[in-house]
PDB file of N, CA and C in Angstrom:
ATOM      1  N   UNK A   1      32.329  55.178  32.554  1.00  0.00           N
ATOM      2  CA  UNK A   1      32.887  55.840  31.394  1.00  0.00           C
ATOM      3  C   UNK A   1      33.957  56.839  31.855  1.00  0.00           C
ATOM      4  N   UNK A   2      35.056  56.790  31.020  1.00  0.00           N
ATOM      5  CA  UNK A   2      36.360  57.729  31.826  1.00  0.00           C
ATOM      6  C   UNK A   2      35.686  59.302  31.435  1.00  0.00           C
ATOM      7  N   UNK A   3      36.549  60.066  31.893  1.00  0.00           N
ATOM      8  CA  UNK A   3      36.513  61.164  31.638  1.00  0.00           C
ATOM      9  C   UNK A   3      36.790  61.883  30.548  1.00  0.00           C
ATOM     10  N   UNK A   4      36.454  62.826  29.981  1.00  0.00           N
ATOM     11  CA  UNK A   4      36.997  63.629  28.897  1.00  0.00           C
ATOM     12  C   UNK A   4      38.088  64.261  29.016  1.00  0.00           C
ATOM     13  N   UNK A   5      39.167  64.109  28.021  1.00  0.00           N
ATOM     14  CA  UNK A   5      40.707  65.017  28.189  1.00  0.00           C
ATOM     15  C   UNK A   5      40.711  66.161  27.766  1.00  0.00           C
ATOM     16  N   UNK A   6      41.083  67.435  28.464  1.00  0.00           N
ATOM     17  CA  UNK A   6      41.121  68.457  28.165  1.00  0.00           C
ATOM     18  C   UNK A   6      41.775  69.069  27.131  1.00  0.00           C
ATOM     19  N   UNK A   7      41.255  69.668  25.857  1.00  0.00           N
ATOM     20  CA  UNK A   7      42.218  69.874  24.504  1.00  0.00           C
ATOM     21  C   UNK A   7      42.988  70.995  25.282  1.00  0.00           C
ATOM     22  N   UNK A   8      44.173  70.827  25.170  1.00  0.00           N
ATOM     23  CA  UNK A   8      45.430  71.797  25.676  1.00  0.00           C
ATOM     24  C   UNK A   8      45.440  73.380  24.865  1.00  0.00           C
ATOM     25  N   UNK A   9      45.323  73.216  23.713  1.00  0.00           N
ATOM     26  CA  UNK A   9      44.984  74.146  22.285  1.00  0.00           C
ATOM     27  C   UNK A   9      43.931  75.025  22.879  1.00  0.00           C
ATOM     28  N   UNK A  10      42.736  74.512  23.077  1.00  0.00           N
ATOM     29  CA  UNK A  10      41.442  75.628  23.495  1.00  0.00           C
ATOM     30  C   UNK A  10      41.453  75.720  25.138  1.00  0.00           C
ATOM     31  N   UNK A  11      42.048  75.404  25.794  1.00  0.00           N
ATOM     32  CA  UNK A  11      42.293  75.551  27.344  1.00  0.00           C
ATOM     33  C   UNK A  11      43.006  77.326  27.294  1.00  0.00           C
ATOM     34  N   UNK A  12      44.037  76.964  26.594  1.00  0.00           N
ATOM     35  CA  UNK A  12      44.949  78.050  26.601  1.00  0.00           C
ATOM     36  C   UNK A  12      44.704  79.312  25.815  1.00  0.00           C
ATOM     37  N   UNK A  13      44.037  79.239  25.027  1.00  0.00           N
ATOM     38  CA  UNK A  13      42.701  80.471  24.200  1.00  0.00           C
ATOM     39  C   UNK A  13      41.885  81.044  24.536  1.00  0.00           C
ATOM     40  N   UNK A  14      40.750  80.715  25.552  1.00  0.00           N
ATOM     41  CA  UNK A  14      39.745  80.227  25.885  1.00  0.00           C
ATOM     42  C   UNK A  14      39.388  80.730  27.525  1.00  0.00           C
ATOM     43  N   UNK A  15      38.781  81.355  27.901  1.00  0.00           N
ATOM     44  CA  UNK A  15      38.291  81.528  29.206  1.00  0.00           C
ATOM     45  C   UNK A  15      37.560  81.698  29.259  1.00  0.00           C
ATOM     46  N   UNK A  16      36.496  81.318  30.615  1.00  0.00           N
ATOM     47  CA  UNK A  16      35.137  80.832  31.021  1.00  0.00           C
ATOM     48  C   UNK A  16      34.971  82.533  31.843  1.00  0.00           C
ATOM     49  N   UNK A  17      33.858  83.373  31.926  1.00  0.00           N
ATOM     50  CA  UNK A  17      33.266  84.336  32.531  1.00  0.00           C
ATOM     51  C   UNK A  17      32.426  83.857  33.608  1.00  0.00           C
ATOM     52  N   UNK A  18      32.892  84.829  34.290  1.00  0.00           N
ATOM     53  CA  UNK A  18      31.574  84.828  36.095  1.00  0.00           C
ATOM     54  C   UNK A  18      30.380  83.903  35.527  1.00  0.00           C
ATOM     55  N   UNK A  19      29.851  84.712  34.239  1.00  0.00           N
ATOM     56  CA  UNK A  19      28.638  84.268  33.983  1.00  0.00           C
ATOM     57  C   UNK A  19      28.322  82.651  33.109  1.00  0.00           C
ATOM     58  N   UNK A  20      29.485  82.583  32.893  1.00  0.00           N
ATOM     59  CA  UNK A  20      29.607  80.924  31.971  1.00  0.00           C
ATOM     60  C   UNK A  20      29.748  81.123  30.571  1.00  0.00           C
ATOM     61  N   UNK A  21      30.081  82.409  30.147  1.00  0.00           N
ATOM     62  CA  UNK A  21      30.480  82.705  28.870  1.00  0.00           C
ATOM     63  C   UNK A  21      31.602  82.108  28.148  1.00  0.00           C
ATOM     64  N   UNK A  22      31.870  82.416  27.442  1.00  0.00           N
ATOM     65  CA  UNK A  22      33.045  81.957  27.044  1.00  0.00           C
ATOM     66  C   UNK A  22      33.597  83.054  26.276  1.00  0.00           C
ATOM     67  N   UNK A  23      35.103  83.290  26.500  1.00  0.00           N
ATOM     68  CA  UNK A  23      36.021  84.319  25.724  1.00  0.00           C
ATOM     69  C   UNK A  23      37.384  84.543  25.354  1.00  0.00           C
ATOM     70  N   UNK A  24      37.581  84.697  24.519  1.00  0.00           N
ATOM     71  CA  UNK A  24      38.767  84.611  23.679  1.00  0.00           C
ATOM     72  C   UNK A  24      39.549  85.802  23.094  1.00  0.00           C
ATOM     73  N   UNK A  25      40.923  86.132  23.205  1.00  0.00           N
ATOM     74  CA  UNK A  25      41.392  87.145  22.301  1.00  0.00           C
ATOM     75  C   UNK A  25      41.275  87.260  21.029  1.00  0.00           C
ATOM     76  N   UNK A  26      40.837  88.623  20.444  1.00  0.00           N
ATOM     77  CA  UNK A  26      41.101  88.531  19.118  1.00  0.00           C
ATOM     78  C   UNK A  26      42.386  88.716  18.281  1.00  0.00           C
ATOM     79  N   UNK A  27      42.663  88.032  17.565  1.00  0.00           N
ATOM     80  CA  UNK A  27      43.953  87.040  16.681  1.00  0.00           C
ATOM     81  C   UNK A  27      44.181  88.819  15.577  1.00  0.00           C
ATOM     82  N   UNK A  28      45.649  88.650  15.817  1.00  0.00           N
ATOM     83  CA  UNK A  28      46.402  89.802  14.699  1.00  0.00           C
ATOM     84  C   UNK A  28      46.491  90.998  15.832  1.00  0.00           C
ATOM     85  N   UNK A  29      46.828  90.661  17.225  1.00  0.00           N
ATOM     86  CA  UNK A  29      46.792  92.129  17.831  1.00  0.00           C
ATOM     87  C   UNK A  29      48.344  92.055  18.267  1.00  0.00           C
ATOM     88  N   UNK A  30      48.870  91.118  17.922  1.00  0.00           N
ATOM     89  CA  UNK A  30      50.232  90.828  18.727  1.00  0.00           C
ATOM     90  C   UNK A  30      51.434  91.246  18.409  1.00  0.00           C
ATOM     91  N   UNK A  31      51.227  91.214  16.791  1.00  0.00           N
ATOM     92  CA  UNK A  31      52.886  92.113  15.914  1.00  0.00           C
ATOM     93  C   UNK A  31      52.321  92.436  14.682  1.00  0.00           C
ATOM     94  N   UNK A  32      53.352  93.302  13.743  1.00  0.00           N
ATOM     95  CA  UNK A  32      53.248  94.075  12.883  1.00  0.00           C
ATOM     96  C   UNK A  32      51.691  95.027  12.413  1.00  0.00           C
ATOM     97  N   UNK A  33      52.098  95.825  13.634  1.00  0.00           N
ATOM     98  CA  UNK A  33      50.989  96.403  14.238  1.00  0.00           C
ATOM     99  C   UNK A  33      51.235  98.134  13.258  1.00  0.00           C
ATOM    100  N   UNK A  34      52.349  98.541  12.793  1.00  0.00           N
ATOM    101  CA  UNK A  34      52.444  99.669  12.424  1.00  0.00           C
ATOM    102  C   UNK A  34      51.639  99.741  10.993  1.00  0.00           C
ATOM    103  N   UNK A  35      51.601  98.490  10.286  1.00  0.00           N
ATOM    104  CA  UNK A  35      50.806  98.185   9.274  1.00  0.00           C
ATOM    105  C   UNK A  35      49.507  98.461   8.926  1.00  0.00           C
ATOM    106  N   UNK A  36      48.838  98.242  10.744  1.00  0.00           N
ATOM    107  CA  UNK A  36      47.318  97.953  10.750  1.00  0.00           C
ATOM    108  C   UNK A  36      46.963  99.474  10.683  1.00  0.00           C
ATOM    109  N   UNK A  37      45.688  99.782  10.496  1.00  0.00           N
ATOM    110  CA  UNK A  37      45.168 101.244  10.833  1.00  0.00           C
ATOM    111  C   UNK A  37      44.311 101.328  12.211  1.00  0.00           C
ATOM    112  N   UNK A  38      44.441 102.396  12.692  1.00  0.00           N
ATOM    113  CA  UNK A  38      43.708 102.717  14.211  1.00  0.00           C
ATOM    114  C   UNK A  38      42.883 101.838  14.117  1.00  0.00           C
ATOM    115  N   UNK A  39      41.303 101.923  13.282  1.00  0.00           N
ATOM    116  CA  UNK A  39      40.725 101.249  13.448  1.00  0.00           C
ATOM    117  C   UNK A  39      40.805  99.793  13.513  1.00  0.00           C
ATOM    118  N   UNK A  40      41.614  99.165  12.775  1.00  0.00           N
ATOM    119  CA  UNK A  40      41.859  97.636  13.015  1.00  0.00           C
ATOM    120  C   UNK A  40      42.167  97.430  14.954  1.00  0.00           C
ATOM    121  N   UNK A  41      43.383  98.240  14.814  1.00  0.00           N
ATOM    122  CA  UNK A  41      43.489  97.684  16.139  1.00  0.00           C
ATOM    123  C   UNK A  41      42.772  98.090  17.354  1.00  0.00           C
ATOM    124  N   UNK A  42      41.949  98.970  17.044  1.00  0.00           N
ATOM    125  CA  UNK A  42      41.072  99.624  17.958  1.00  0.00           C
ATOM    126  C   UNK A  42      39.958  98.540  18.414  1.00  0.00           C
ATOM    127  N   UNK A  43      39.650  98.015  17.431  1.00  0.00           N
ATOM    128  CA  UNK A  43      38.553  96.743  17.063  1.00  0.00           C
ATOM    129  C   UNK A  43      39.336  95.351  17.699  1.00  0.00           C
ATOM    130  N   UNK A  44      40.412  95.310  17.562  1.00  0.00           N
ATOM    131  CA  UNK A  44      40.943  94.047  18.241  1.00  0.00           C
ATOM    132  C   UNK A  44      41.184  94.265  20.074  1.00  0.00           C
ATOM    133  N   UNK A  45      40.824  95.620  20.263  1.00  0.00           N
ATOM    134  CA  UNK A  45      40.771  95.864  21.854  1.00  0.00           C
ATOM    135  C   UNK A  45      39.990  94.897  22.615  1.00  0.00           C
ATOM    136  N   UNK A  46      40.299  93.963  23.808  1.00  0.00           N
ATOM    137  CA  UNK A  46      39.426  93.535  25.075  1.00  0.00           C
ATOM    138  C   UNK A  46      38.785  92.167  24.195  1.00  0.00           C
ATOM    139  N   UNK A  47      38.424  91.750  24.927  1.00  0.00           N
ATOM    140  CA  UNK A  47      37.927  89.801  24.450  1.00  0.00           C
ATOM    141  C   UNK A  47      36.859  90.261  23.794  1.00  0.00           C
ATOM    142  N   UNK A  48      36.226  89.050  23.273  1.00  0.00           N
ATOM    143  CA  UNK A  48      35.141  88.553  22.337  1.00  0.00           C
ATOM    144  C   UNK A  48      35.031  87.923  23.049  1.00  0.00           C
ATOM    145  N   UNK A  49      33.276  87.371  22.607  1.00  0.00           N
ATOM    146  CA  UNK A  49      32.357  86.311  23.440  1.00  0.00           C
ATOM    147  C   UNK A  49      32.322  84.949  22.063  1.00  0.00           C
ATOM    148  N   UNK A  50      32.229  83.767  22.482  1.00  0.00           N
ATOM    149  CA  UNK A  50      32.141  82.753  21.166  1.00  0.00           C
ATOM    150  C   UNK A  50      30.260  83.081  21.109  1.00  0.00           C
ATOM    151  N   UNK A  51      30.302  83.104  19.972  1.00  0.00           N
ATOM    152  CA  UNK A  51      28.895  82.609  19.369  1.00  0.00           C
ATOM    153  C   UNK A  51      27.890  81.508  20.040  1.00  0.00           C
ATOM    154  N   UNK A  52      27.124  81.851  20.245  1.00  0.00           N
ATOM    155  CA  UNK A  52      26.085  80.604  20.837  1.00  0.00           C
ATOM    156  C   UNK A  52      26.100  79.263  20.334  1.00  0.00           C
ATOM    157  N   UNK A  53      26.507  79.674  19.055  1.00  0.00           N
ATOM    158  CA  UNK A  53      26.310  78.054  17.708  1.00  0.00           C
ATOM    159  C   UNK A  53      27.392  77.490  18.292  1.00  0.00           C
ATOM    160  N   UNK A  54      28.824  77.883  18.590  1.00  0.00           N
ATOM    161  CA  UNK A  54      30.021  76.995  18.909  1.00  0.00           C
ATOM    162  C   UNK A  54      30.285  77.148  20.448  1.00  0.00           C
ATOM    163  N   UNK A  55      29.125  77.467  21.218  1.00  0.00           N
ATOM    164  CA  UNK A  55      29.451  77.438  22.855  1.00  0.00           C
ATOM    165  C   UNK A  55      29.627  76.142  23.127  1.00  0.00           C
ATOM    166  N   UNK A  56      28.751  74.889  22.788  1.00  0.00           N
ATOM    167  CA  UNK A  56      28.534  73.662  23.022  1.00  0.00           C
ATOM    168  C   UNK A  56      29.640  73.121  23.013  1.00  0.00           C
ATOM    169  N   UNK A  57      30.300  73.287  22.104  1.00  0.00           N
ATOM    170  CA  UNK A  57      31.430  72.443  20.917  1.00  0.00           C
ATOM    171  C   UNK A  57      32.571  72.936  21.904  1.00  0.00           C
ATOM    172  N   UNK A  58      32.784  74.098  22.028  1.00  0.00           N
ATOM    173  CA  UNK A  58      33.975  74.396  22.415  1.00  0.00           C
ATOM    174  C   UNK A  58      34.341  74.130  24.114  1.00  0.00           C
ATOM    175  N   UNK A  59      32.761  74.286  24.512  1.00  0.00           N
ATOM    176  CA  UNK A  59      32.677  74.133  26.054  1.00  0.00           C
ATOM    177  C   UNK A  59      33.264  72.220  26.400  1.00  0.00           C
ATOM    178  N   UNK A  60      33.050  71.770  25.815  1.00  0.00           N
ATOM    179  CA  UNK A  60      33.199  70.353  25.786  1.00  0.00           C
ATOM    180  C   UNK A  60      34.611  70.038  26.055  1.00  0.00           C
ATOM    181  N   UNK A  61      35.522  71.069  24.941  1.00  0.00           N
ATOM    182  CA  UNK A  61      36.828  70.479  24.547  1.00  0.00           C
ATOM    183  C   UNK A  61      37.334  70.772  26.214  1.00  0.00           C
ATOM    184  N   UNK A  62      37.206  71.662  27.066  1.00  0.00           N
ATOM    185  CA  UNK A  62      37.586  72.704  27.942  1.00  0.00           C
ATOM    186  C   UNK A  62      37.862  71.793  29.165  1.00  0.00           C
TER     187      UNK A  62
END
């Protein structure tokens, strides 16, 4: 059976941790930032972990 092709889309989103996590930037930190309030962007600081429910799914595409 061949191999699985790597989705290019979640490769480039997407990074694997020491520990086998998985993590991603959070989306809206990039422009029209004078809009947001402290707290928004305070909250979009440093990665997120994916959810346990879509580790499977996403680990696959990778």
């Amino acid at each position: 059976m061949p191999k699985k092709k790597t989705k290019k889309m979640v490769s480039k989103r997407v990074k694997k941790t020491a520990t086998g996590k998985l993590m991603y930037r959070r989306p809206g930190s990039g422009h029209l930032l004078s809009s947001k309030t402290r707290k928004q962007k305070r909250n979009m600081r440093g990665g997120k972990i994916i959810h346990a429910s879509d580790h499977k799914r996403i680990a696959e595409m990778i």
